[in-house]
N, C-alpha and C. Protein backbone atom coordinates (compact mmCIF):
# COMPACT_ATOMS: atom_id res chain seq x y z
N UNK A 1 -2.24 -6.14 21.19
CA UNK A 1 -2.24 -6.97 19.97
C UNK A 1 -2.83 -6.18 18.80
N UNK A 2 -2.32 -5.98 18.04
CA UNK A 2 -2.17 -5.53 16.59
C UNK A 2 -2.84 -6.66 15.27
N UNK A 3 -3.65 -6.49 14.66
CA UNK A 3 -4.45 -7.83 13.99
C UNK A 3 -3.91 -6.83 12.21
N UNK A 4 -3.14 -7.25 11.53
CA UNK A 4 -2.70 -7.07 10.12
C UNK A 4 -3.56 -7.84 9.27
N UNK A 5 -4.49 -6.97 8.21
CA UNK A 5 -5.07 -8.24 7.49
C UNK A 5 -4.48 -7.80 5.89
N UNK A 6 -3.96 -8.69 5.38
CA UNK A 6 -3.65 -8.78 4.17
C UNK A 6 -4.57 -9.27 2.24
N UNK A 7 -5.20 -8.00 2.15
CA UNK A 7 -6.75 -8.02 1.37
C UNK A 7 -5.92 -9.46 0.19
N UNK A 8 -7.12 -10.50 0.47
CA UNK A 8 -6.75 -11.58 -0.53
C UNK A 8 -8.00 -11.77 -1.92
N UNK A 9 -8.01 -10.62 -2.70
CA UNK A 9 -9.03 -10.34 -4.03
C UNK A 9 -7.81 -11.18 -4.87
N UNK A 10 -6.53 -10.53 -4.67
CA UNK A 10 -6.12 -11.58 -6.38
C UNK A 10 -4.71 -10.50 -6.02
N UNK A 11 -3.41 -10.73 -6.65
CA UNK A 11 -2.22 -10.53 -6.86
C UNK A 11 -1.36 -11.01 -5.69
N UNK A 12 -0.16 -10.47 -5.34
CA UNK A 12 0.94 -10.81 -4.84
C UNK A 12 0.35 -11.40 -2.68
N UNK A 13 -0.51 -12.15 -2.71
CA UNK A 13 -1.13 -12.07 -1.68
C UNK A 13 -0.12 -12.80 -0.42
N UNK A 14 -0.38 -13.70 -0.73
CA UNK A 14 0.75 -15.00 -0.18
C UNK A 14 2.46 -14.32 0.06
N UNK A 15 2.52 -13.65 -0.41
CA UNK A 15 4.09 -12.75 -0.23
C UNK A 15 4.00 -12.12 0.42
N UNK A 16 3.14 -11.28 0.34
CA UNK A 16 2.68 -10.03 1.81
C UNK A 16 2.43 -10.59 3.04
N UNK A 17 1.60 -11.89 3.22
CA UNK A 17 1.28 -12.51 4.09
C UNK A 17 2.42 -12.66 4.83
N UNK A 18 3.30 -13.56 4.42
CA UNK A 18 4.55 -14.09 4.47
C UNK A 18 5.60 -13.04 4.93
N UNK A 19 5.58 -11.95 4.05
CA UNK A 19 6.56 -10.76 4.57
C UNK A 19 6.23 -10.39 6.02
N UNK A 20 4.95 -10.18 6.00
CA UNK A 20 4.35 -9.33 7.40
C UNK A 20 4.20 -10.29 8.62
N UNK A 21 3.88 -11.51 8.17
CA UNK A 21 4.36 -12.78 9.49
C UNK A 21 6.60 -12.47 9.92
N UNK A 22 7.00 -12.10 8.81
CA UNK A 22 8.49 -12.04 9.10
C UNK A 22 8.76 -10.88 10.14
N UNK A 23 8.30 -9.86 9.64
CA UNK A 23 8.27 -8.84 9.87
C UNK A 23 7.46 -8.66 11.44
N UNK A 24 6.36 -9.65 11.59
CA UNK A 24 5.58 -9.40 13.03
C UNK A 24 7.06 -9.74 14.61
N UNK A 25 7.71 -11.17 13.89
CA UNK A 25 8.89 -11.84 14.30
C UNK A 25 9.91 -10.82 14.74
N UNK A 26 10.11 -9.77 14.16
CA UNK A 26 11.00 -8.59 14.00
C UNK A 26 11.01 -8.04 15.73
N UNK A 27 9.72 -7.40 15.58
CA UNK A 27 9.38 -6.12 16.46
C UNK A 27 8.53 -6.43 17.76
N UNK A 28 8.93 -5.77 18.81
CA UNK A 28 8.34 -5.87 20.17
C UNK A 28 7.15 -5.66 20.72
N UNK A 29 5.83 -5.86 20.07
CA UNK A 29 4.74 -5.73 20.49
C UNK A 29 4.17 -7.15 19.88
N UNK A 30 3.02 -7.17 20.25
CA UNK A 30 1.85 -8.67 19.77
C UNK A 30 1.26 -8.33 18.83
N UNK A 31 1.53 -8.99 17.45
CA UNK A 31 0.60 -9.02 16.40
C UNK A 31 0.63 -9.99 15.40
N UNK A 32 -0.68 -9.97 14.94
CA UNK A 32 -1.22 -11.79 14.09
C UNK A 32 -1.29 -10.74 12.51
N UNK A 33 -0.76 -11.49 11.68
CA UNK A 33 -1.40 -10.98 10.41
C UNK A 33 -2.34 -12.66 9.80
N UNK A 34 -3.44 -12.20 8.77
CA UNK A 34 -4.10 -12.63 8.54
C UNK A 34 -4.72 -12.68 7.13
N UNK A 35 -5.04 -13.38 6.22
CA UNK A 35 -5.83 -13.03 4.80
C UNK A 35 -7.56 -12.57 5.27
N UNK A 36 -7.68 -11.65 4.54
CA UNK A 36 -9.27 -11.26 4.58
C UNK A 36 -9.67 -10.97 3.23
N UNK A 37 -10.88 -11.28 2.91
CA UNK A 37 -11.76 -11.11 1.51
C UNK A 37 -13.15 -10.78 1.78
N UNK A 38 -13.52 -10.39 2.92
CA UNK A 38 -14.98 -9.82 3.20
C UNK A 38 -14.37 -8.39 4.11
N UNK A 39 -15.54 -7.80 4.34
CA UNK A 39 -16.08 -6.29 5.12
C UNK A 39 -15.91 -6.67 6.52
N UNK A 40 -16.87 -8.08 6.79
CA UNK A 40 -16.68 -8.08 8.38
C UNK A 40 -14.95 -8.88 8.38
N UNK A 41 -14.29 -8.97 7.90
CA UNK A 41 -13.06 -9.90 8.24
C UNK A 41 -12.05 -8.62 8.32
N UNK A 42 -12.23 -7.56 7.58
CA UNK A 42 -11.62 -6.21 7.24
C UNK A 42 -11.89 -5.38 8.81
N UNK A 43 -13.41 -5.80 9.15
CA UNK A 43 -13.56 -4.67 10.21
C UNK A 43 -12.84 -4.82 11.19
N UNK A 44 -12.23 -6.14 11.44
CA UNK A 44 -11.55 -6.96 12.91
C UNK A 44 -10.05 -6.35 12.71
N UNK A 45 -9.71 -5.44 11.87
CA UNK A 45 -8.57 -5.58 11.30
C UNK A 45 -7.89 -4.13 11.64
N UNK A 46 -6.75 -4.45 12.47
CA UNK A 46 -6.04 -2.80 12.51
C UNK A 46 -5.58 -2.02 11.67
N UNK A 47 -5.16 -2.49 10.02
CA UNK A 47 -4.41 -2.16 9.47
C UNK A 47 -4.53 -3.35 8.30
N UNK A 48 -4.69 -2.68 7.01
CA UNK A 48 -4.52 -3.77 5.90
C UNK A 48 -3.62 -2.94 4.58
N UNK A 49 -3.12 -4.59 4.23
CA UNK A 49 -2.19 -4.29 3.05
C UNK A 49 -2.96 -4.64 1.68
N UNK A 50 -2.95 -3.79 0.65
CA UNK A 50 -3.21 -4.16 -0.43
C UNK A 50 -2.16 -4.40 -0.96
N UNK A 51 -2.18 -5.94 -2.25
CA UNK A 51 -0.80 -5.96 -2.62
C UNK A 51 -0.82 -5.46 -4.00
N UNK A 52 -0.19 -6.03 -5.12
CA UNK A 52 0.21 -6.14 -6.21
C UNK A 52 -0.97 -6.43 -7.32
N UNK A 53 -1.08 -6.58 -8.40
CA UNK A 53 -1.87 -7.31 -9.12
C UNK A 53 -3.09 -6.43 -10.00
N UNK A 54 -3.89 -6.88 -10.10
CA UNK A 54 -5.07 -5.71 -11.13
C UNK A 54 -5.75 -4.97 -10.64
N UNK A 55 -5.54 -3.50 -10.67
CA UNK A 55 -6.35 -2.56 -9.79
C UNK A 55 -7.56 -2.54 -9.93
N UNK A 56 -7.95 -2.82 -11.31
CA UNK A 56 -9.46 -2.58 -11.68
C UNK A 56 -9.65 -3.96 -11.01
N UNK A 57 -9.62 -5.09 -10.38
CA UNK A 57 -9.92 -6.41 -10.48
C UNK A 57 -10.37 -6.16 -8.92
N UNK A 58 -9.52 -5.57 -8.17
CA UNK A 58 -9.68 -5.57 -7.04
C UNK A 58 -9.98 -4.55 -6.66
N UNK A 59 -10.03 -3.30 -7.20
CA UNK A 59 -11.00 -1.86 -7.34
C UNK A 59 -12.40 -2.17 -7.28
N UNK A 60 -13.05 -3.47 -8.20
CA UNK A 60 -14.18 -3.50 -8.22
C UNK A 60 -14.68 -4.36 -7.06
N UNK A 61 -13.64 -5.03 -6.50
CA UNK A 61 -14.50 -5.75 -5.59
C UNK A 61 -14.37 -5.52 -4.35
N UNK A 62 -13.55 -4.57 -3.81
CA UNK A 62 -13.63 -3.74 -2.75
C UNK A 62 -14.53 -2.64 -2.76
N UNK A 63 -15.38 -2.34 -3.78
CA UNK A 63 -16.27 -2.14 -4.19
C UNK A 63 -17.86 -2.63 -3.24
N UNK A 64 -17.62 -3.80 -4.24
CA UNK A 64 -18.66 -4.87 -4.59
C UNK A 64 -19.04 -5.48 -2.94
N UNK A 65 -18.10 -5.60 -2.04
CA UNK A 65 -17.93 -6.39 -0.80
C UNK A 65 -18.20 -5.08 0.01
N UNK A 66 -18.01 -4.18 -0.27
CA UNK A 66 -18.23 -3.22 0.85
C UNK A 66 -16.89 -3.00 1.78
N UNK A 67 -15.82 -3.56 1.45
CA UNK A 67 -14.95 -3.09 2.02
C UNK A 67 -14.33 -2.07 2.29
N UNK A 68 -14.31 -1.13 0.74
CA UNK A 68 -13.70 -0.04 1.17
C UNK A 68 -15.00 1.07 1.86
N UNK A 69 -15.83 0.96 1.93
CA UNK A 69 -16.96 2.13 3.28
C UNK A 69 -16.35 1.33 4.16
N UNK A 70 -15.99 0.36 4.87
CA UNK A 70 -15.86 -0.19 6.34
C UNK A 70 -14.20 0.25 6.45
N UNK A 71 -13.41 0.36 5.23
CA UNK A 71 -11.82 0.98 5.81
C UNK A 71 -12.23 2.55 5.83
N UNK A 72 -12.70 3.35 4.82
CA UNK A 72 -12.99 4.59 5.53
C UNK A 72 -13.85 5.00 6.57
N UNK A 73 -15.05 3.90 6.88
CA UNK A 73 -15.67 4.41 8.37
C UNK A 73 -14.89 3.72 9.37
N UNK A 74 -13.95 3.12 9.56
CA UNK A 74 -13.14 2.54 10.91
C UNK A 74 -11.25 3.45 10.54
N UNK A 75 -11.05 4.05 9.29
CA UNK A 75 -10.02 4.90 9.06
C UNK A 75 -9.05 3.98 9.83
N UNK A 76 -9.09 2.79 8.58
CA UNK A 76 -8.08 1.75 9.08
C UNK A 76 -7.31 1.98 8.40
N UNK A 77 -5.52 2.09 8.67
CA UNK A 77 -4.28 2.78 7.98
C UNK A 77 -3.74 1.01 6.76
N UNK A 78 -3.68 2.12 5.67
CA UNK A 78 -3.69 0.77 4.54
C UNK A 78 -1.79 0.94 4.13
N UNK A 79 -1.36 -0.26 3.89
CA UNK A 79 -0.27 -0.08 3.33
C UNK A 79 -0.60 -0.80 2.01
N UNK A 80 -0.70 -0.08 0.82
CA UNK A 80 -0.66 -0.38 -0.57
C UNK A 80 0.83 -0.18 -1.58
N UNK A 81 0.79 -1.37 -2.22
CA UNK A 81 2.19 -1.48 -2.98
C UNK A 81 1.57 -1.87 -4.62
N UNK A 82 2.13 -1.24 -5.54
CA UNK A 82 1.80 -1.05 -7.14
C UNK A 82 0.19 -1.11 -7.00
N UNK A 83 -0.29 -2.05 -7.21
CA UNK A 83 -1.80 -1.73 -7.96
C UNK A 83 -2.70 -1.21 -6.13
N UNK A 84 -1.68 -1.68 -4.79
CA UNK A 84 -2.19 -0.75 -3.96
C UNK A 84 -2.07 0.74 -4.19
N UNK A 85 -0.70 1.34 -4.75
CA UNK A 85 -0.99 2.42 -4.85
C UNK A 85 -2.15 3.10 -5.81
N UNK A 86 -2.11 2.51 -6.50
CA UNK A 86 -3.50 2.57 -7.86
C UNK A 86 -4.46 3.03 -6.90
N UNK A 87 -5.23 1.78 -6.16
CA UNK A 87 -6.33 2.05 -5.48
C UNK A 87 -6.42 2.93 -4.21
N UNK A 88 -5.29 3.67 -3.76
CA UNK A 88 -5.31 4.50 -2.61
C UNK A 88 -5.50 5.87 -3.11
N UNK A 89 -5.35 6.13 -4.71
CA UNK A 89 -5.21 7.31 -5.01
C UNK A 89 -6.82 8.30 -5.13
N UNK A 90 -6.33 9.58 -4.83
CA UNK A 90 -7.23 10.40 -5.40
C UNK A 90 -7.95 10.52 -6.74
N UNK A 91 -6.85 10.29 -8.11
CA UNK A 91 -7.24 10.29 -8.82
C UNK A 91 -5.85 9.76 -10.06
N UNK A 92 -6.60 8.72 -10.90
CA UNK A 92 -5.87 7.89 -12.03
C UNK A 92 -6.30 8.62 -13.31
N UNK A 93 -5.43 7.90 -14.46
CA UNK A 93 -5.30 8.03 -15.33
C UNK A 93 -6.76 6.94 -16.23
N UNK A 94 -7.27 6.45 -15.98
CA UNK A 94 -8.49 5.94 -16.38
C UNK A 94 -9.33 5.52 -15.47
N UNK A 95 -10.46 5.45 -15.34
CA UNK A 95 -11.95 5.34 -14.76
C UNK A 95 -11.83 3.75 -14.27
N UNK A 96 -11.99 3.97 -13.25
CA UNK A 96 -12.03 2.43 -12.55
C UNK A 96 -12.45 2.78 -11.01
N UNK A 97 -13.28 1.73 -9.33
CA UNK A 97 -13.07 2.13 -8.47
C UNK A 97 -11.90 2.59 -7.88
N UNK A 98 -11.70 3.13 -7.23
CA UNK A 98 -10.65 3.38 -6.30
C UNK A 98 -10.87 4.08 -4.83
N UNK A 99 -10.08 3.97 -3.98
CA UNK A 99 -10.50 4.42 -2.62
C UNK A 99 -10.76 6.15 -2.38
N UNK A 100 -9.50 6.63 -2.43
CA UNK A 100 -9.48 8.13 -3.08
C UNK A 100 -9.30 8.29 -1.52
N UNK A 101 -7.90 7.69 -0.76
CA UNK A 101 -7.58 8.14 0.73
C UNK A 101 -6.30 9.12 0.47
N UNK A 102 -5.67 9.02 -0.66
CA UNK A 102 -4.65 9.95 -0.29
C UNK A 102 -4.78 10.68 -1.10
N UNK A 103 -4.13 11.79 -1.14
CA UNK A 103 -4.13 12.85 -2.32
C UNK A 103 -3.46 13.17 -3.35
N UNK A 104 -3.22 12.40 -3.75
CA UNK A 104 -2.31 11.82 -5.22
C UNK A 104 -3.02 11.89 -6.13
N UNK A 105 -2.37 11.86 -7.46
CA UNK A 105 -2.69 11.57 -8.79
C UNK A 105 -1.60 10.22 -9.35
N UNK A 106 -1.90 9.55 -9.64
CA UNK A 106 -0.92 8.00 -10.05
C UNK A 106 -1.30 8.03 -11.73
N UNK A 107 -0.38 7.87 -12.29
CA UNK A 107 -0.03 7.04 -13.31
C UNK A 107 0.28 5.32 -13.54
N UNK A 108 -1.30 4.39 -13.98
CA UNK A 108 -0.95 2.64 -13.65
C UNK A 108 0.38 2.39 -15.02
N UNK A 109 0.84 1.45 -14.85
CA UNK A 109 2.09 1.13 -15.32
C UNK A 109 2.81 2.18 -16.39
N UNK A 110 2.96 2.74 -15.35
CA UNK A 110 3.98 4.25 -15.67
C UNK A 110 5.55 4.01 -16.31
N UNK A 111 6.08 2.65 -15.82
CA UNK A 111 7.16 2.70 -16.06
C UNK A 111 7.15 1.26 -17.28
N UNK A 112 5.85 0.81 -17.88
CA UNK A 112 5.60 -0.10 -18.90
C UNK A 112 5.09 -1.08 -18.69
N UNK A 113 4.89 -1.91 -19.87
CA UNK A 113 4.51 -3.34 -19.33
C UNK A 113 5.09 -4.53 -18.65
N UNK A 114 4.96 -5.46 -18.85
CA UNK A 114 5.46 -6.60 -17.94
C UNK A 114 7.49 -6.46 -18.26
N UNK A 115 7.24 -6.59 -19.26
CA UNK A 115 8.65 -6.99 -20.35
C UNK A 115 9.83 -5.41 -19.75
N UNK A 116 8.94 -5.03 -19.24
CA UNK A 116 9.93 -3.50 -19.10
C UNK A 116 10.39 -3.22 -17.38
N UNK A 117 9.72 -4.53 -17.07
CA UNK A 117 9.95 -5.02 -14.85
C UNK A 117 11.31 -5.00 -14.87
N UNK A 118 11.74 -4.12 -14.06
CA UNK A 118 13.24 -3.96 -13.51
C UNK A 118 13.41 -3.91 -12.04
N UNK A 119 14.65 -4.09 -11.78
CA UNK A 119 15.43 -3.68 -10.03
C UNK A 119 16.23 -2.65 -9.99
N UNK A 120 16.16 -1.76 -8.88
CA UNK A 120 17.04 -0.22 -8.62
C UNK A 120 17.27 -0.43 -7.12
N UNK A 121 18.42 -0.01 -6.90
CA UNK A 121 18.69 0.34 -5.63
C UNK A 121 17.51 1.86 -5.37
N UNK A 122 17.14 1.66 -4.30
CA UNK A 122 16.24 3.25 -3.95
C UNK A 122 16.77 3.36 -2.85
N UNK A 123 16.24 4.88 -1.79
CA UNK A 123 16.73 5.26 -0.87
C UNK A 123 15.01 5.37 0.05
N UNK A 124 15.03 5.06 0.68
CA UNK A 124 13.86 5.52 1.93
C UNK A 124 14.04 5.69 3.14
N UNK A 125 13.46 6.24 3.82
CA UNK A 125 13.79 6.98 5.07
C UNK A 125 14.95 6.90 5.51
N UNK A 126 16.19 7.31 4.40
CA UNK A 126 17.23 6.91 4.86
C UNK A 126 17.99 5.91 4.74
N UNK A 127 17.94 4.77 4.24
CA UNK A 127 18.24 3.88 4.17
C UNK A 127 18.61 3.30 2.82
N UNK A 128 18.74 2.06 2.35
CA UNK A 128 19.08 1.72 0.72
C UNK A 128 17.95 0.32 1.11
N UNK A 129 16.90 0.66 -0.09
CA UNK A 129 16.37 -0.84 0.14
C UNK A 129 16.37 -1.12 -1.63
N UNK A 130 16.09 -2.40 -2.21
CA UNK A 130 15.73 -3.23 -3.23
C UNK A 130 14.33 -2.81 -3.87
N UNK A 131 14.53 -1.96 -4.73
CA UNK A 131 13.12 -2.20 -5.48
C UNK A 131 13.25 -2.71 -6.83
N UNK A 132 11.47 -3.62 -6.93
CA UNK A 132 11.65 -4.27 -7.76
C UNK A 132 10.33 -4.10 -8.66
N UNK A 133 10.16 -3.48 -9.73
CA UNK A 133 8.77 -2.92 -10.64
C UNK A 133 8.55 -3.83 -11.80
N UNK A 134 7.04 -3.35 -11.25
CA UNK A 134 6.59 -4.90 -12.11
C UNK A 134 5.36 -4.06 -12.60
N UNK A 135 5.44 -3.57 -13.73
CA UNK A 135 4.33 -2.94 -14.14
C UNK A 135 4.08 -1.34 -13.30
N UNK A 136 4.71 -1.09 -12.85
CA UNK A 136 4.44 -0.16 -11.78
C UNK A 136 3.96 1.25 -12.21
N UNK A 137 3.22 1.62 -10.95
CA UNK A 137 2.50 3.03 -11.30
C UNK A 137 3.42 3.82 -10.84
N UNK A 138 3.39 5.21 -11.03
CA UNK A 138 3.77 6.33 -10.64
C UNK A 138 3.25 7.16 -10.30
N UNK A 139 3.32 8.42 -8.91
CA UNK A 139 2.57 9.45 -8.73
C UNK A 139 3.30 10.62 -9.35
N UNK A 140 2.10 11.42 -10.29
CA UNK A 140 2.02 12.06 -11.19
C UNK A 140 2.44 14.02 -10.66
N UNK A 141 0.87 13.78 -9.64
CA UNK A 141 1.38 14.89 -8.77
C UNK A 141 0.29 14.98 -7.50
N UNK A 142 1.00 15.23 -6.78
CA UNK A 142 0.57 15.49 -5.64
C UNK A 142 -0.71 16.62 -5.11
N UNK A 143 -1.38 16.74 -4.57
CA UNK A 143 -2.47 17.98 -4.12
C UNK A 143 -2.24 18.43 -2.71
N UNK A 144 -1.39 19.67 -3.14
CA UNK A 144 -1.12 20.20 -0.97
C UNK A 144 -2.10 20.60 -0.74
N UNK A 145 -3.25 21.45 -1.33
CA UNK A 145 -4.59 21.79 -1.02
C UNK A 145 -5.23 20.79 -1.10
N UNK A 146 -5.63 20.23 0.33
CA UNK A 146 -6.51 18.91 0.32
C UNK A 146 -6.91 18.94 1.84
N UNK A 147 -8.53 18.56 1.71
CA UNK A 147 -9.14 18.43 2.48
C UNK A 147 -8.85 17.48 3.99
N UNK A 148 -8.17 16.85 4.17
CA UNK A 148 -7.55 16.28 5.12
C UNK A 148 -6.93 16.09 6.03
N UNK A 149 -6.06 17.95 5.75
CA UNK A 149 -5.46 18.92 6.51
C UNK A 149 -3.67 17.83 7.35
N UNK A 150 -3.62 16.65 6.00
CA UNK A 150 -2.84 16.02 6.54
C UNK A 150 -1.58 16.30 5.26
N UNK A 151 -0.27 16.12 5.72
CA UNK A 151 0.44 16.64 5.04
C UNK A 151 1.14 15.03 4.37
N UNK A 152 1.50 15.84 2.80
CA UNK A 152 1.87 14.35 2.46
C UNK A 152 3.06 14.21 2.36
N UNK A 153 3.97 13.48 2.87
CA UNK A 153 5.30 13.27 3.03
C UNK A 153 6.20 12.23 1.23
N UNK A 154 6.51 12.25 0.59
CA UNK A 154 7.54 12.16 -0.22
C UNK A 154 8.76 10.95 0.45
N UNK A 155 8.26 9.77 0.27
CA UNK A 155 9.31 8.86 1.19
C UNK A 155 10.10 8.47 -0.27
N UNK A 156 9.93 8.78 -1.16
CA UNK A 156 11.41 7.93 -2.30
C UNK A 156 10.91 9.04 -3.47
N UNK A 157 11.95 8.71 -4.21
CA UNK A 157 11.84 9.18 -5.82
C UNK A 157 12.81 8.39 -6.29
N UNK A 158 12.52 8.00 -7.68
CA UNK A 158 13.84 7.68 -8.44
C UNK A 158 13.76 8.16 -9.87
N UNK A 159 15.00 8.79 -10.40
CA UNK A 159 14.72 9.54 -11.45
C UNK A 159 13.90 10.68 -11.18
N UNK A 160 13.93 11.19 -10.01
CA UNK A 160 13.02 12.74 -9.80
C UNK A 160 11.60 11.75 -10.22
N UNK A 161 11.31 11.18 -10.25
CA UNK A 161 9.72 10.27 -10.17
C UNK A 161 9.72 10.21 -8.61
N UNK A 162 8.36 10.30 -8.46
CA UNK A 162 8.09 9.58 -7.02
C UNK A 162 7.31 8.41 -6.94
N UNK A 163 7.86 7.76 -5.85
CA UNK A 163 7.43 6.28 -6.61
C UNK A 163 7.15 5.58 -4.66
N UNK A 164 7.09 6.67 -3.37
CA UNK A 164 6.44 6.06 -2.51
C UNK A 164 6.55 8.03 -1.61
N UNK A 165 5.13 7.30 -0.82
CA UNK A 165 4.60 8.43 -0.28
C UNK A 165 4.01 8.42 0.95
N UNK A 166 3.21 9.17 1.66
CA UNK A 166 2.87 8.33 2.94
C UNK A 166 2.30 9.77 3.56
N UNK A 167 0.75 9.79 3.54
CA UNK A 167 -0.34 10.81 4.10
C UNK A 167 -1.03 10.11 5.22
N UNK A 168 -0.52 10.90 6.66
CA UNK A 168 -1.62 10.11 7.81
C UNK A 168 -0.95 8.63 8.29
N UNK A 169 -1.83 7.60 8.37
CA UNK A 169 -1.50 6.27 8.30
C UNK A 169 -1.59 5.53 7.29
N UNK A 170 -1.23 6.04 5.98
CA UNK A 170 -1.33 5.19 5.00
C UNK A 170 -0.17 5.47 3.78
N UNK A 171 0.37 4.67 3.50
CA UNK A 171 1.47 3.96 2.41
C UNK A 171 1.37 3.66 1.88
N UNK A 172 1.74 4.30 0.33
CA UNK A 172 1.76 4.22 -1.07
C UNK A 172 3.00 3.80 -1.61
N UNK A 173 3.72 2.64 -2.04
CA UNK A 173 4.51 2.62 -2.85
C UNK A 173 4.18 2.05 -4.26
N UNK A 174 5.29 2.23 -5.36
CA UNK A 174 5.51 1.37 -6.56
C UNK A 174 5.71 0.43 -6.46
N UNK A 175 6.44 0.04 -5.80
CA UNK A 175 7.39 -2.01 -6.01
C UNK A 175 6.43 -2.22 -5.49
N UNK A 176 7.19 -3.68 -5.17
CA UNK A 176 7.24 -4.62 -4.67
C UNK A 176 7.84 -4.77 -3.63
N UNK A 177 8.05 -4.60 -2.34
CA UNK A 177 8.97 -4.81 -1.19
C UNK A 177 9.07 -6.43 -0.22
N UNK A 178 7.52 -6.65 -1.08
CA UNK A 178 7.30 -8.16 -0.56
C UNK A 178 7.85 -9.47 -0.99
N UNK A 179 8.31 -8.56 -2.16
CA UNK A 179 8.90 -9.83 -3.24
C UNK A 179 10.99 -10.22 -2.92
N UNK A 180 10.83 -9.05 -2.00
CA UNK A 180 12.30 -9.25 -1.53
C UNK A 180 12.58 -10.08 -0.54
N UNK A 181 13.92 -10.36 0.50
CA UNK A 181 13.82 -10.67 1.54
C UNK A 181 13.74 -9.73 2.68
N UNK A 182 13.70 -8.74 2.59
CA UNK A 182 13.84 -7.15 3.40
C UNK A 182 12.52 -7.00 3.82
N UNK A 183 12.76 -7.43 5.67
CA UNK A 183 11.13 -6.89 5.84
C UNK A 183 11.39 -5.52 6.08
N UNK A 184 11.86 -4.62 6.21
CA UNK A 184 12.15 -3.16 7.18
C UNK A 184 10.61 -2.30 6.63
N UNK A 185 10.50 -2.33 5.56
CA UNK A 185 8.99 -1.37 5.15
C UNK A 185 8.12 -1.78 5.94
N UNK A 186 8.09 -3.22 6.27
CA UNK A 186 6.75 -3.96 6.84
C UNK A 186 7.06 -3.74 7.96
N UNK A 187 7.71 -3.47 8.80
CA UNK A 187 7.87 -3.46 10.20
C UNK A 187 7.84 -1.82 10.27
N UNK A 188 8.21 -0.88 9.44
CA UNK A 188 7.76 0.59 9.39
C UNK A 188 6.42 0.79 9.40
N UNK A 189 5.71 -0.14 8.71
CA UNK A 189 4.45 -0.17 8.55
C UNK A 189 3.50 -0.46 9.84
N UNK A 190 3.84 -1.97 10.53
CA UNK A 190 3.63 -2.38 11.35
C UNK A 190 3.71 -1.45 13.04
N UNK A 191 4.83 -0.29 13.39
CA UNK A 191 5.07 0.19 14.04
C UNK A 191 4.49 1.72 13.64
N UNK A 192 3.43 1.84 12.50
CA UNK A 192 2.68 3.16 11.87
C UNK A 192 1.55 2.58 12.42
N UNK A 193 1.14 1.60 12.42
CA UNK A 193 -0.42 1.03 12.69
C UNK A 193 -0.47 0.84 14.43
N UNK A 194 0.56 0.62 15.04
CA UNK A 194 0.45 0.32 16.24
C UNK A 194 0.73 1.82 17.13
N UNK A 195 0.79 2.80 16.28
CA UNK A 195 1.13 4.12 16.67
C UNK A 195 -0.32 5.10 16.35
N UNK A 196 -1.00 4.54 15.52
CA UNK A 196 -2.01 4.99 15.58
C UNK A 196 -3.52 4.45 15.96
N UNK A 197 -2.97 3.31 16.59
CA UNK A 197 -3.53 2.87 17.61
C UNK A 197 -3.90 3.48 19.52
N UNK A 198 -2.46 4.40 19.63
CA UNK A 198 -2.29 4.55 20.63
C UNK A 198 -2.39 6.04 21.06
């Protein structure tokens, strides 16, 4: 059994939830997803998604709660989407917390403000999925010299932008994937966490 907790500080929470309950339905092993907003609810947790919404909002209080020391001392694999990617990065474009697990540089709403949210067909591992940007960040550039000795893989671009990535057990995209009906990321995700479990 596989325990998914889905960080509930503030944005697209209830969608992720929802995706990753679809997505548990999918695939052949046992797993519960769950909302968490504390350290000890995080620690029980194989794998958490950050979703959507204000990086600084939820930068500070993963902060503030102690959550993010309990995901880097238990090196629990995060799947972050837009303002997750924000907070997974090495390093942003303005001063705010952030986790600093992968080795990126992000740009926060890279592709504009609200009024400028669009849909693209993208390509990932092969496949054609729905993306849908809503303010979305972009990674700027990447660091192959990095302490981690883990290599960072390049899962999309659009427009020669890269806009999802994936170092170790952890997943960075731009969209939104939750906001679709397409679980396939979440069950990629789901079958990354249960693999590094084992």
């Amino acid at each position: 059994m596989i325990t998914i907790g889905v960080l509930n500080l503030q944005g697209a929470v209830s969608e992720h939830f929802v995706m990753t309950q679809k997505a548990i339905e999918k695939v052949d092993f046992d797993a519960e997803a769950k909302t968490v907003r504390y350290a000890a609810d995080v620690a029980d947790c194989d794998g958490i998604i950050i979703s959507g919404g204000e990086s600084t909002v939820i930068g500070k209080l993963i902060e503030e709660r102690g959550i993010s020391k309990i995901i880097k001392e238990n090196n629990i694999p995060i799947f972050g989407t837009c303002a997750g990617m924000v907070l997974l990065s090495k390093k942003i474009d303005q001063e705010q917390p952030i986790l600093r697990l992968m080795d990126i540089e992000v740009k926060r709403n890279a592709y504009g403000s609200q009024k400028n949210s669009f849909e693209r067909k993208i390509e990932i591992l092969g496949d054609i999925f729905q993306g849908i940007f809503i303010r979305a960040p972009a990674v700027e550039k990447i660091h192959e010299d990095n302490d981690n000795n883990e290599e960072i893989e390049i899962l999309s671009k659009l427009d020669d932008i890269i806009i999802a990535v994936r170092q170790g057990n952890n997943i960075a995209m731009a969209f939104h994937p939750e906001l679709t009906e397409d679980t396939r990321l979440h069950e990629y995700y789901l079958n990354l966490v249960l693999d590094s479990k084992n």
